[in-house]
PDB file of N, CA and C in Angstrom:
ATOM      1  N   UNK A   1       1.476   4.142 -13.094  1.00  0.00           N
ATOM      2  CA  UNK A   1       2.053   5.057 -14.054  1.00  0.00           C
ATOM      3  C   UNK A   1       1.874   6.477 -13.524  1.00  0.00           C
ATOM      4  N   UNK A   2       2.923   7.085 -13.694  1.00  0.00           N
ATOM      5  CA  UNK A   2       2.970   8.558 -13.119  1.00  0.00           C
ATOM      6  C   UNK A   2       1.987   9.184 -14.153  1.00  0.00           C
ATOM      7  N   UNK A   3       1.659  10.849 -13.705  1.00  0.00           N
ATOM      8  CA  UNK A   3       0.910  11.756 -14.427  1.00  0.00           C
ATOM      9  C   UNK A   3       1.690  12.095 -15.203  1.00  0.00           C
ATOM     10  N   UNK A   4       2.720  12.163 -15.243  1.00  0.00           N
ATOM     11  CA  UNK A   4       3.884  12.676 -16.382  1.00  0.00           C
ATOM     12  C   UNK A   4       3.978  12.064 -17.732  1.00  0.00           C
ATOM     13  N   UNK A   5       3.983  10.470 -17.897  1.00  0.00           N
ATOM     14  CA  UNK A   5       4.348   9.664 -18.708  1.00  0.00           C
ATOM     15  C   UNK A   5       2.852   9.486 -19.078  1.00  0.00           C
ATOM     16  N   UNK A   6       1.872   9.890 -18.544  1.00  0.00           N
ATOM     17  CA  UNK A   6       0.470   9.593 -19.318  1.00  0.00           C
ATOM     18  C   UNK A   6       0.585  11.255 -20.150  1.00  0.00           C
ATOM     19  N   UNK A   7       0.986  12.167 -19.480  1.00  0.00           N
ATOM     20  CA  UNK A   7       0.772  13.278 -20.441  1.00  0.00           C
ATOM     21  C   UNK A   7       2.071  12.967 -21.719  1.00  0.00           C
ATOM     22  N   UNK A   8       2.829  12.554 -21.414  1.00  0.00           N
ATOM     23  CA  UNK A   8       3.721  12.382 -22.767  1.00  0.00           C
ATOM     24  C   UNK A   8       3.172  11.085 -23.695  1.00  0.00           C
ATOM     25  N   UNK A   9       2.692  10.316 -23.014  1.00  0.00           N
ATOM     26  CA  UNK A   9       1.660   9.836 -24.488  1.00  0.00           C
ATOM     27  C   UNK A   9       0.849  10.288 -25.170  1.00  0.00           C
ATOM     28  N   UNK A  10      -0.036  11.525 -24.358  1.00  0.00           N
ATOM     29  CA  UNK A  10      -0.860  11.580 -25.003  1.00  0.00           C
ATOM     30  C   UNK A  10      -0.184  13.165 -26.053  1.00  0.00           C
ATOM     31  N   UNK A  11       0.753  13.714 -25.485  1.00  0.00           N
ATOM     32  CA  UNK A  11       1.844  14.236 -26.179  1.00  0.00           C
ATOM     33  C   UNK A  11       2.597  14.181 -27.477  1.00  0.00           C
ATOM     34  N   UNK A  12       2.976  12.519 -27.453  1.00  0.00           N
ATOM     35  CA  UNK A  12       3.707  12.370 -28.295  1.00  0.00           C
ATOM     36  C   UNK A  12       2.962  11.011 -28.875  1.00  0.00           C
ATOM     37  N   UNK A  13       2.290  10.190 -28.594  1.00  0.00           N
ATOM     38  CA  UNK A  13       1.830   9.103 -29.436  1.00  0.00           C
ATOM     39  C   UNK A  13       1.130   9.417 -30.826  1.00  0.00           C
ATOM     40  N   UNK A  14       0.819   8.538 -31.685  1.00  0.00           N
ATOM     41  CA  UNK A  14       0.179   8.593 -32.874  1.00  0.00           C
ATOM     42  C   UNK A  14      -1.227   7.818 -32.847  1.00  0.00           C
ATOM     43  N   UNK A  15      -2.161   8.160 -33.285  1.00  0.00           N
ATOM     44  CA  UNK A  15      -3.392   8.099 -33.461  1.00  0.00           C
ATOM     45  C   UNK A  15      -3.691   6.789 -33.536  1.00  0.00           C
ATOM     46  N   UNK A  16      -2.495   5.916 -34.564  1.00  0.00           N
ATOM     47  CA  UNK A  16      -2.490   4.430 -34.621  1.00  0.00           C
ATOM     48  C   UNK A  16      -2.561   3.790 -33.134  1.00  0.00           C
ATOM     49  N   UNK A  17      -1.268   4.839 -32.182  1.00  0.00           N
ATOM     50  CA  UNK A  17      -1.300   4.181 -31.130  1.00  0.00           C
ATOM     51  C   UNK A  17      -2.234   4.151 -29.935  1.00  0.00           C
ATOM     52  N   UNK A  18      -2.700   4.898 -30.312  1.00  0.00           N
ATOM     53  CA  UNK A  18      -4.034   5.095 -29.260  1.00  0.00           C
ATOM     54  C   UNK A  18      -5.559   4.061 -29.602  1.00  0.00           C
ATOM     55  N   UNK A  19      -5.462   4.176 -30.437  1.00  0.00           N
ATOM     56  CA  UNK A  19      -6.624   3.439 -31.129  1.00  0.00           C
ATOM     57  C   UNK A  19      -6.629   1.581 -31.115  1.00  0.00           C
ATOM     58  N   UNK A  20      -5.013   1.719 -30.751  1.00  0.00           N
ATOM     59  CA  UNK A  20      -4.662   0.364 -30.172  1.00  0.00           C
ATOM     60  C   UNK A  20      -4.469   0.022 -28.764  1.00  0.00           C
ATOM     61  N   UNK A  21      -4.642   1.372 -27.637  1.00  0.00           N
ATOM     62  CA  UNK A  21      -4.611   1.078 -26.618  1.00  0.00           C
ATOM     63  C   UNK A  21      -6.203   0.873 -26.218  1.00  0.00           C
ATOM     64  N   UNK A  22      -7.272   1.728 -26.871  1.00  0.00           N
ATOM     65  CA  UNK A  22      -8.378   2.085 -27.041  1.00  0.00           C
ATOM     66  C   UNK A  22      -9.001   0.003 -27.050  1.00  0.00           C
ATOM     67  N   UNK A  23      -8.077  -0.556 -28.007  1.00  0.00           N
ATOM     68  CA  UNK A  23      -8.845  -1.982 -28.383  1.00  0.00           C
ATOM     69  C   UNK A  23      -8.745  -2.499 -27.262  1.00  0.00           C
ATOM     70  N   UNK A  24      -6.935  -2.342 -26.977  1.00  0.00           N
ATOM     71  CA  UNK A  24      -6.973  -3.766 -25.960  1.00  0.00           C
ATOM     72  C   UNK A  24      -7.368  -3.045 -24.686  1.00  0.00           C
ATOM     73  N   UNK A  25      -7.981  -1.718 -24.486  1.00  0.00           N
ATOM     74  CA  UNK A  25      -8.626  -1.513 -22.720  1.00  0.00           C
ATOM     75  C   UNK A  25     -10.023  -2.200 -23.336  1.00  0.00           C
ATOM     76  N   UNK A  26     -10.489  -2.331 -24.164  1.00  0.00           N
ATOM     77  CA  UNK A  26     -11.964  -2.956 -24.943  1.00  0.00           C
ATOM     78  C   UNK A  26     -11.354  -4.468 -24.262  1.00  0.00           C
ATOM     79  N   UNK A  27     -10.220  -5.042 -25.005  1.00  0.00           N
ATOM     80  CA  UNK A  27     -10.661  -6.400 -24.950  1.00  0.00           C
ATOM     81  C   UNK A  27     -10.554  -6.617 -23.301  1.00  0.00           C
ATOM     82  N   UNK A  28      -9.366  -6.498 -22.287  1.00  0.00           N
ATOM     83  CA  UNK A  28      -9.109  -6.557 -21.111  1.00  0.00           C
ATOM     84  C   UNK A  28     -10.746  -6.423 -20.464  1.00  0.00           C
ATOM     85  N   UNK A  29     -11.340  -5.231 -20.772  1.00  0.00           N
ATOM     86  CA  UNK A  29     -12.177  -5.581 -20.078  1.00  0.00           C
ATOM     87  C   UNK A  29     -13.335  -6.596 -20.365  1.00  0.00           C
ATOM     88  N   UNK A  30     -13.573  -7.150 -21.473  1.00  0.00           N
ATOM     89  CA  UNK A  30     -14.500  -8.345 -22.259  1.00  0.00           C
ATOM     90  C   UNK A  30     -14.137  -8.988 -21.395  1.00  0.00           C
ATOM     91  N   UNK A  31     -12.442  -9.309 -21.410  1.00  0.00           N
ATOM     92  CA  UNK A  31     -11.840 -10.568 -21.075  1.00  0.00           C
ATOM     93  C   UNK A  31     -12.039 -10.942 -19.542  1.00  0.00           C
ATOM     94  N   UNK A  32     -12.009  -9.747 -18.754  1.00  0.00           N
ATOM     95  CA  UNK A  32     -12.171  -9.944 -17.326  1.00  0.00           C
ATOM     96  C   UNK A  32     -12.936 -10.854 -17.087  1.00  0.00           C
ATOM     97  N   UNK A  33     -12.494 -11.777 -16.100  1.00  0.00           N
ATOM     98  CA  UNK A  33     -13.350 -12.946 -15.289  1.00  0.00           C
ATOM     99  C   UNK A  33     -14.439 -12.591 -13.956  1.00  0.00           C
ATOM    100  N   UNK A  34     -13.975 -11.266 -13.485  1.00  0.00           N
ATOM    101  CA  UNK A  34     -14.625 -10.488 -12.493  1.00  0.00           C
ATOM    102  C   UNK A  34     -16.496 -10.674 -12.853  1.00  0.00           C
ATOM    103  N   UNK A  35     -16.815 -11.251 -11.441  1.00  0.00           N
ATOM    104  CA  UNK A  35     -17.733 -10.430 -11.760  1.00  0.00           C
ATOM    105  C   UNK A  35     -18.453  -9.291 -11.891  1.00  0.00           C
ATOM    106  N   UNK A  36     -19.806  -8.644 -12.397  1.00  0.00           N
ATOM    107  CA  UNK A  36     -19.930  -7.545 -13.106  1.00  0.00           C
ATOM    108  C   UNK A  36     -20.467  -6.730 -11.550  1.00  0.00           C
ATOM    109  N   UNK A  37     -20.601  -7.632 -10.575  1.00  0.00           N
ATOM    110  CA  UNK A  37     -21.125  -6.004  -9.538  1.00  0.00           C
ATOM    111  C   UNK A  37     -19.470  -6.332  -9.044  1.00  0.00           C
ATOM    112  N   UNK A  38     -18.204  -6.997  -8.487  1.00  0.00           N
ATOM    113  CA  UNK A  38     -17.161  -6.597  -8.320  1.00  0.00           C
ATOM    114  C   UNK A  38     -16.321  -5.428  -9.637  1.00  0.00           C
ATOM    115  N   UNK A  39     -16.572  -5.916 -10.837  1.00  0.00           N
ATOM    116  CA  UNK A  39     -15.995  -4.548 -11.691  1.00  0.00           C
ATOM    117  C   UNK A  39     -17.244  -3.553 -11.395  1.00  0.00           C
ATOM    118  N   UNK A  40     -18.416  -3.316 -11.099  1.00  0.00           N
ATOM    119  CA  UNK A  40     -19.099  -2.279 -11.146  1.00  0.00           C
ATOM    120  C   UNK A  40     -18.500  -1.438  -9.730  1.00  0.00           C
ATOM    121  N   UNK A  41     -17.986  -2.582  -8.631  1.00  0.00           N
ATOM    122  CA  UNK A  41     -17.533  -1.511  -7.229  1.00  0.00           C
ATOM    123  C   UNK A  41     -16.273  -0.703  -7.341  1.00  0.00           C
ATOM    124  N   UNK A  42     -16.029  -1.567  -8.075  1.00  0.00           N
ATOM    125  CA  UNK A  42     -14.189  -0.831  -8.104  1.00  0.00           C
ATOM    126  C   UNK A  42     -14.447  -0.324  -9.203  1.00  0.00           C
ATOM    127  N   UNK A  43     -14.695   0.093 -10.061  1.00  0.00           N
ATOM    128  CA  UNK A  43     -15.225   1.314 -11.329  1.00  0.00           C
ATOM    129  C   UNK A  43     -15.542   2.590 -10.623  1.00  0.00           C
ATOM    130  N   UNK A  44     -16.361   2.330  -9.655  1.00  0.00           N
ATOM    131  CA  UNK A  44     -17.430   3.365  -8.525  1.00  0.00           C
ATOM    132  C   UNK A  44     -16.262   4.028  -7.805  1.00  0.00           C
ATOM    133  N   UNK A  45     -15.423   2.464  -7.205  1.00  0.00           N
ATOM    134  CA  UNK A  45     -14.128   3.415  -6.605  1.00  0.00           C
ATOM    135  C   UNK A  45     -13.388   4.011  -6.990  1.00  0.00           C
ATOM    136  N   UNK A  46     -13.007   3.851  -8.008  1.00  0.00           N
ATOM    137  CA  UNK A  46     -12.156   4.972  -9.231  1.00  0.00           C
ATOM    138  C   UNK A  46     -11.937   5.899  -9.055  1.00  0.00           C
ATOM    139  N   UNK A  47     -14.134   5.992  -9.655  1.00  0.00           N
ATOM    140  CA  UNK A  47     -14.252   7.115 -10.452  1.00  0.00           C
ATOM    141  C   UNK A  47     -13.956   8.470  -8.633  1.00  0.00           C
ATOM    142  N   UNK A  48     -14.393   8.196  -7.498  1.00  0.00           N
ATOM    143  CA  UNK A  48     -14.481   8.665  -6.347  1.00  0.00           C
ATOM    144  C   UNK A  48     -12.808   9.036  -6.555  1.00  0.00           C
ATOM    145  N   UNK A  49     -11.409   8.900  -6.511  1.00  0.00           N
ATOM    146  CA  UNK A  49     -10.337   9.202  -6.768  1.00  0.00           C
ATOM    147  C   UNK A  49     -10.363   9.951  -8.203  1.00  0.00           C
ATOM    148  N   UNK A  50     -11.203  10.100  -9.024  1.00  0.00           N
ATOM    149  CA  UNK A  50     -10.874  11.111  -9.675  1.00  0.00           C
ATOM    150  C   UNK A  50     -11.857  12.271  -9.554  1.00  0.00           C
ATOM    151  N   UNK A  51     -10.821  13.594  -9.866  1.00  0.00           N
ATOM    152  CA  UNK A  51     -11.569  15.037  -9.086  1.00  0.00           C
ATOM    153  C   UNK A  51     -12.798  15.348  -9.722  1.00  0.00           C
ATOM    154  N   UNK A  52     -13.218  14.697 -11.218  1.00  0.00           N
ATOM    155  CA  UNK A  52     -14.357  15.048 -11.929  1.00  0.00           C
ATOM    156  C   UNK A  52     -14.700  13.632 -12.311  1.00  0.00           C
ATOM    157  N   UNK A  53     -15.566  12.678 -11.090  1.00  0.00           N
ATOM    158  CA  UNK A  53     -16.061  11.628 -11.931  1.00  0.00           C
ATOM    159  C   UNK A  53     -17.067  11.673 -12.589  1.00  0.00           C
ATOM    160  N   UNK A  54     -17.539  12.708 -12.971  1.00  0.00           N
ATOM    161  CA  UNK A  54     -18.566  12.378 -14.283  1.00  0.00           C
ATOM    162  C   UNK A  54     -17.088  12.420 -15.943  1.00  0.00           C
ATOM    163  N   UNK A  55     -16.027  13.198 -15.483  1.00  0.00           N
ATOM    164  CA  UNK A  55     -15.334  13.234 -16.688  1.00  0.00           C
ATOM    165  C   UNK A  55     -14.868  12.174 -16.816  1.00  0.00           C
ATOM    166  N   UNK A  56     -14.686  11.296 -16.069  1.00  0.00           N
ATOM    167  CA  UNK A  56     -14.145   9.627 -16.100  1.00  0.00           C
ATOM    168  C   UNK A  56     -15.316   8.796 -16.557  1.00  0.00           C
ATOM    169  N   UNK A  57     -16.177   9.042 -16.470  1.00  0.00           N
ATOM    170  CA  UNK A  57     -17.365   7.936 -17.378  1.00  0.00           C
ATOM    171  C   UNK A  57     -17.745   8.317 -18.145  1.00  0.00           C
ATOM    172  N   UNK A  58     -17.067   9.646 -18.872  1.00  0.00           N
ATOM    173  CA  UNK A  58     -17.883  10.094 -20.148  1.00  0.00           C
ATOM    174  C   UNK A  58     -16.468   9.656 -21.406  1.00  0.00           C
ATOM    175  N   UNK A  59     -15.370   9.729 -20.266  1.00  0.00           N
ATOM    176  CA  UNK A  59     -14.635   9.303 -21.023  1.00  0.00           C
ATOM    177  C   UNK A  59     -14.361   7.852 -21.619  1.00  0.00           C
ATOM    178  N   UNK A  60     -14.946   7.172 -20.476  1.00  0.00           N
ATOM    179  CA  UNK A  60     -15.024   5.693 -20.751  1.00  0.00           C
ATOM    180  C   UNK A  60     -16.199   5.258 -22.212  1.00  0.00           C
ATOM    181  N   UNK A  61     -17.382   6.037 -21.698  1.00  0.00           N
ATOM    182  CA  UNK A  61     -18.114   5.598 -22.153  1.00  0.00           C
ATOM    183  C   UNK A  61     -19.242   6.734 -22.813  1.00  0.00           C
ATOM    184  N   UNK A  62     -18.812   7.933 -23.069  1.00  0.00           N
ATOM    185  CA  UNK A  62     -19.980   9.261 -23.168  1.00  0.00           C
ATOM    186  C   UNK A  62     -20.763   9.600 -22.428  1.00  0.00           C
ATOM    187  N   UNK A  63     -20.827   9.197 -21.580  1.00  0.00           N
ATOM    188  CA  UNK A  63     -22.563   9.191 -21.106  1.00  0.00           C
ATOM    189  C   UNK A  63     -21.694   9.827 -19.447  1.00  0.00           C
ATOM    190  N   UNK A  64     -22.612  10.672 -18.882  1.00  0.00           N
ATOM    191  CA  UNK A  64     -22.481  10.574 -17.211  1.00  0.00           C
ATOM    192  C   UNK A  64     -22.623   9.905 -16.270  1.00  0.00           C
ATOM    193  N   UNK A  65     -22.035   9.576 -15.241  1.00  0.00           N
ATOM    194  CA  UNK A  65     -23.003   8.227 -14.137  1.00  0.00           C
ATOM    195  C   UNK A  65     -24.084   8.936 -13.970  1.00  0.00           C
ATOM    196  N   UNK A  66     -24.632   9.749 -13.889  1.00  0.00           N
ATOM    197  CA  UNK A  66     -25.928  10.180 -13.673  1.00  0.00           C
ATOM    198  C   UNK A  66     -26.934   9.575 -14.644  1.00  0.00           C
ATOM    199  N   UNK A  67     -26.365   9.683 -16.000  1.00  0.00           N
ATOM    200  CA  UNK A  67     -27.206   9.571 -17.050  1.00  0.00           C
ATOM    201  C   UNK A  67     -27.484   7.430 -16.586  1.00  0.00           C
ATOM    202  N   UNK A  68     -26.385   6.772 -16.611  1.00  0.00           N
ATOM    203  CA  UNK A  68     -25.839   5.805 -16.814  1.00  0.00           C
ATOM    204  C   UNK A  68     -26.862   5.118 -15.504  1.00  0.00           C
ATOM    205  N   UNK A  69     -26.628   5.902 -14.479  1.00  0.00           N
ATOM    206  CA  UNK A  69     -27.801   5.312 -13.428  1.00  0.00           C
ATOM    207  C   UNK A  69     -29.208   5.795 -13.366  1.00  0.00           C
ATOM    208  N   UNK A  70     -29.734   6.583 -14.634  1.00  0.00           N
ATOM    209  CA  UNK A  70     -31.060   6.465 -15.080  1.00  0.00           C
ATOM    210  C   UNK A  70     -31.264   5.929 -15.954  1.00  0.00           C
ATOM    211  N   UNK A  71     -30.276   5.155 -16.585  1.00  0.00           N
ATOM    212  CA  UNK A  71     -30.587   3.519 -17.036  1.00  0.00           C
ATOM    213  C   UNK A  71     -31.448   2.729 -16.714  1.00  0.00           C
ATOM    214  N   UNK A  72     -31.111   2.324 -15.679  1.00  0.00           N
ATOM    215  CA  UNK A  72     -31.260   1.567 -14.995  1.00  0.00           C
ATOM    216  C   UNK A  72     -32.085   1.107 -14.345  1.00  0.00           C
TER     217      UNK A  72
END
């Protein structure tokens, strides 16, 4: 998906609709068969393609990878 058509959702969608994309990125990832250190590498790789990966795991999840790997 282009950068364009993600800014016009978040543009023009309704709150209903987000809150329903919000579930099913919830369930997709429950549902994944992956295992959890293959989704943990490619999460890692992501977040490295985006210019602020702490803003990509706070968005996922609040928290910073910093915080997230003093979890741990």
């Amino acid at each position: 998906m282009e950068k364009e058509q993600i800014q016009a959702i978040l543009d023009n969608d309704s709150e209903e609709f987000l809150e329903r994309f919000y579930e099913t990125f919830l369930y997709e990832i429950n549902s994944d068969d992956e295992p959890y250190h293959k989704k943990a590498y490619h999460l890692l790789l992501a977040s490295l393609k985006n210019n602020e990966p702490d803003d990509f795991f706070i968005s996922l999840c609040g928290w910073s990878l910093e915080t997230i790997i003093g979890k741990i």
